[in-house]
C-alpha atoms as a PDB file:
ATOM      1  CA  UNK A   1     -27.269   4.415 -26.347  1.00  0.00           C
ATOM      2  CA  UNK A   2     -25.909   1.295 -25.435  1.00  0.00           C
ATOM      3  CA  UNK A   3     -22.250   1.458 -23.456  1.00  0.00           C
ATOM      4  CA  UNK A   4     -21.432  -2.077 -24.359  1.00  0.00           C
ATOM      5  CA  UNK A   5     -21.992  -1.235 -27.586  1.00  0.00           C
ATOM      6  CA  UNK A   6     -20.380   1.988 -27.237  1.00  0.00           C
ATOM      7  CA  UNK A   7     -17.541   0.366 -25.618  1.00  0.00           C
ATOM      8  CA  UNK A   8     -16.720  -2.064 -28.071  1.00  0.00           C
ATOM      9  CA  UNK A   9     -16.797   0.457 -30.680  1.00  0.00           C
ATOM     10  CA  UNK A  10     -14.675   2.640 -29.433  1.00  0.00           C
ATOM     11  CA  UNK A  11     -12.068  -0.402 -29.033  1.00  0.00           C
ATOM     12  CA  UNK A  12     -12.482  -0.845 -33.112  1.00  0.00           C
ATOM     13  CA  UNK A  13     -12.182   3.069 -33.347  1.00  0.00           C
ATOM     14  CA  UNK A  14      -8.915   2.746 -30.662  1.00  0.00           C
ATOM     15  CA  UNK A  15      -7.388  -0.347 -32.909  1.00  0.00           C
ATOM     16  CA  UNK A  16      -8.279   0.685 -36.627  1.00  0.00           C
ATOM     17  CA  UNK A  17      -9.021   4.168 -36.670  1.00  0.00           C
ATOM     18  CA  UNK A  18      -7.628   7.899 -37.047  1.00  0.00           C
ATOM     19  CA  UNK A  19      -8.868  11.144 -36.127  1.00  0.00           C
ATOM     20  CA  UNK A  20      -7.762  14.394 -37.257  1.00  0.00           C
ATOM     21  CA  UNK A  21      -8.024  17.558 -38.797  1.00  0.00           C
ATOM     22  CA  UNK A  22      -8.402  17.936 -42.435  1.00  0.00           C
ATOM     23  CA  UNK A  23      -9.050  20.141 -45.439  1.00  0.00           C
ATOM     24  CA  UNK A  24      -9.004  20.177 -49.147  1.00  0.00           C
ATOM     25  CA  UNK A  25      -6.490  23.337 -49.545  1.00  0.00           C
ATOM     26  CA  UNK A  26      -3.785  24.815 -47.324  1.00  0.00           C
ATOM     27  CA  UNK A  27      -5.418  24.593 -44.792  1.00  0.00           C
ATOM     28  CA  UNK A  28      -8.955  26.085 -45.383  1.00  0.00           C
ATOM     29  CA  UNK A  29     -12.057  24.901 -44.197  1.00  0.00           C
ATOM     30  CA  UNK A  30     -10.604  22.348 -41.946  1.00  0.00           C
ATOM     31  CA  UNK A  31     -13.090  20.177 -40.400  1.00  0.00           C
ATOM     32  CA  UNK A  32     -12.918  16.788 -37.758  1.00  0.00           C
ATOM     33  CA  UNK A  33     -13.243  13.768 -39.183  1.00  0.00           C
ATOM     34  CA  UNK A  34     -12.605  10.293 -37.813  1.00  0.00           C
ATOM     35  CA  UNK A  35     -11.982   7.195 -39.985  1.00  0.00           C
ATOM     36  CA  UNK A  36     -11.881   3.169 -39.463  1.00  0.00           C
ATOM     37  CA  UNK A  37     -10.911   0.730 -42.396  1.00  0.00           C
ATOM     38  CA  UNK A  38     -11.499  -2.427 -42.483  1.00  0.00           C
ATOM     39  CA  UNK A  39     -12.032  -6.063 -44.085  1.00  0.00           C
ATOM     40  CA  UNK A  40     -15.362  -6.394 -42.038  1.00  0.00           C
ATOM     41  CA  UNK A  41     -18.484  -5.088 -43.321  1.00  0.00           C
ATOM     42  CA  UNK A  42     -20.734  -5.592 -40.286  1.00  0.00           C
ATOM     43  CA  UNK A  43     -18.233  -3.679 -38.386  1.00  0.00           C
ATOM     44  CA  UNK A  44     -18.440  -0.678 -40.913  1.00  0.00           C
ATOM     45  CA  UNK A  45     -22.019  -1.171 -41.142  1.00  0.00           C
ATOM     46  CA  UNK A  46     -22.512  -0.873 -37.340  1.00  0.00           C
ATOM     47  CA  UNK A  47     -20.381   2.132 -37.033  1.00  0.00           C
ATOM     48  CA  UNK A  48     -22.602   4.017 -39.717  1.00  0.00           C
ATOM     49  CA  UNK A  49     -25.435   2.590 -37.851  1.00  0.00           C
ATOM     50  CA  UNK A  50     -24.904   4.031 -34.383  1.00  0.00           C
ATOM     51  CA  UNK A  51     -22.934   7.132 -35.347  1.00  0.00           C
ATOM     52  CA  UNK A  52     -24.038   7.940 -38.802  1.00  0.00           C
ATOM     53  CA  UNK A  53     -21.319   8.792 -41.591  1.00  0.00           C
ATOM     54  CA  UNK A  54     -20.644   7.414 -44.779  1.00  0.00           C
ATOM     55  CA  UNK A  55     -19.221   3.690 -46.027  1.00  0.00           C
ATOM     56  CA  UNK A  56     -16.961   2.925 -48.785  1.00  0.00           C
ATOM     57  CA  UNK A  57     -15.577   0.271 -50.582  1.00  0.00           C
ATOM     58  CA  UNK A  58     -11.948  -0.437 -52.132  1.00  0.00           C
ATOM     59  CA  UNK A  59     -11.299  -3.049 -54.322  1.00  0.00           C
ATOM     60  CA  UNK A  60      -8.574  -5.524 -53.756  1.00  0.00           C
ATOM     61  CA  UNK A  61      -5.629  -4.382 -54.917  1.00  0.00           C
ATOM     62  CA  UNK A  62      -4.366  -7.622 -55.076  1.00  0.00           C
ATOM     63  CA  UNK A  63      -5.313 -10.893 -56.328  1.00  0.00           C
ATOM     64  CA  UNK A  64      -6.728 -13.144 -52.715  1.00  0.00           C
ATOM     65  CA  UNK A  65      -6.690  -9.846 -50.885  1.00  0.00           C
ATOM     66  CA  UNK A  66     -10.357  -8.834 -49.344  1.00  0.00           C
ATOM     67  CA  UNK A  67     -11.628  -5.384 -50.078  1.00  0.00           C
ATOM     68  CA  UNK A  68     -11.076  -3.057 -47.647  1.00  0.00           C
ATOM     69  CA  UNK A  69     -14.354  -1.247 -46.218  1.00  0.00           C
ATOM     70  CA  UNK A  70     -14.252   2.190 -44.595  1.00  0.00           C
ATOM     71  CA  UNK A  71     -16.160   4.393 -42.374  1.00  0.00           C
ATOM     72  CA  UNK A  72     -15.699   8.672 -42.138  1.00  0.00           C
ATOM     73  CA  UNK A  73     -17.439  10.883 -40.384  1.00  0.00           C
ATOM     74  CA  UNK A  74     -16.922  14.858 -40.135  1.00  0.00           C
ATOM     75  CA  UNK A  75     -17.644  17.970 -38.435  1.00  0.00           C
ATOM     76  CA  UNK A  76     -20.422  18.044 -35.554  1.00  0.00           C
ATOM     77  CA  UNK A  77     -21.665  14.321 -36.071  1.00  0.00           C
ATOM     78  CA  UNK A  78     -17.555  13.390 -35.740  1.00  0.00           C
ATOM     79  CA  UNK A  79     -17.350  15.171 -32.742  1.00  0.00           C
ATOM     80  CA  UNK A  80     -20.656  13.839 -30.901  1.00  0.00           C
ATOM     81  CA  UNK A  81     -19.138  10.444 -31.899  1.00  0.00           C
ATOM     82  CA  UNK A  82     -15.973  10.729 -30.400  1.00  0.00           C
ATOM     83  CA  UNK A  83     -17.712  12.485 -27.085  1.00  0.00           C
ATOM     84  CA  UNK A  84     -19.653   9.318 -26.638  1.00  0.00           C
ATOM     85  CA  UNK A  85     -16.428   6.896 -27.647  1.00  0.00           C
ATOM     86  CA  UNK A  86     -14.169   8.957 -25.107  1.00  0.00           C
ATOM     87  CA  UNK A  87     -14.632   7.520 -22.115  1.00  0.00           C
ATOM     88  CA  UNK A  88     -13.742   3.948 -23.055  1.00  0.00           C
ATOM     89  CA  UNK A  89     -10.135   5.083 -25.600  1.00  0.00           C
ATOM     90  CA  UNK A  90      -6.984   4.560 -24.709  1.00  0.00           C
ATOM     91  CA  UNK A  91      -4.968   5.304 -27.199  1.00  0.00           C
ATOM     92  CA  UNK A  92      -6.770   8.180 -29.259  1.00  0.00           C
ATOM     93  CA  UNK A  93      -7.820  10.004 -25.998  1.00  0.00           C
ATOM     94  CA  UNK A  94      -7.448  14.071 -27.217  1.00  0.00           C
ATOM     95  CA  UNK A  95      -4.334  14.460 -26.096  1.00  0.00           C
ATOM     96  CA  UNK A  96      -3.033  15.752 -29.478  1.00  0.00           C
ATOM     97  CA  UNK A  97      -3.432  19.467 -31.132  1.00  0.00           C
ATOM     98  CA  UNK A  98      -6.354  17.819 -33.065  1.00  0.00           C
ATOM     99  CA  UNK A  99      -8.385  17.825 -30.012  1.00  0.00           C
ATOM    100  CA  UNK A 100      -8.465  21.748 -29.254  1.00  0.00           C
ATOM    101  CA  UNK A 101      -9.016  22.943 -32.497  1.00  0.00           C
END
């Protein structure tokens, strides 16, 4: 793949994103999922793209407010994402409980 492009998505990830460890119930079946949301469609659709996922719109909840367009992606396609994104975060780097489980 592309570092540039790599790069620069993984600054959008950095900026807009979250990362975590989620599930449904108390805590069953809790899988890694990392999510971006956004005003920009070509950014969404450039994430999904490259890394795969899903895309999803929200309406504006407001009138003059833009919808808001998100990316998520779980379990081993999340974590192949964030492999290749690692090396160019700063802020979402691992270095949470997140990362180990």
């Amino acid at each position: 793949m592309d570092a540039t492009l790599i790069a620069y998505l993984a600054g959008i990830f950095d900026g807009e994103g979250s990362v975590g460890m989620w599930s449904q119930g108390a805590r069953q079946n809790r899988r890694f999922e990392m999510h971006v949301k956004m005003a920009h469609e070509p950014t969404i659709d450039l994430l999904v793209a490259t890394f795969g996922g899903g895309k999803q719109i929200r309406p504006p909840e407001k009138k003059g407010w833009q919808p808001q367009w998100s990316w998520r992606i779980s379990r081993q396609p999340a974590r192949k994402a964030y492999e290749q994104m690692k090396p160019y975060l700063r802020i979402k780097t691992g270095e949470t409980k997140w990362q180990s489980s």
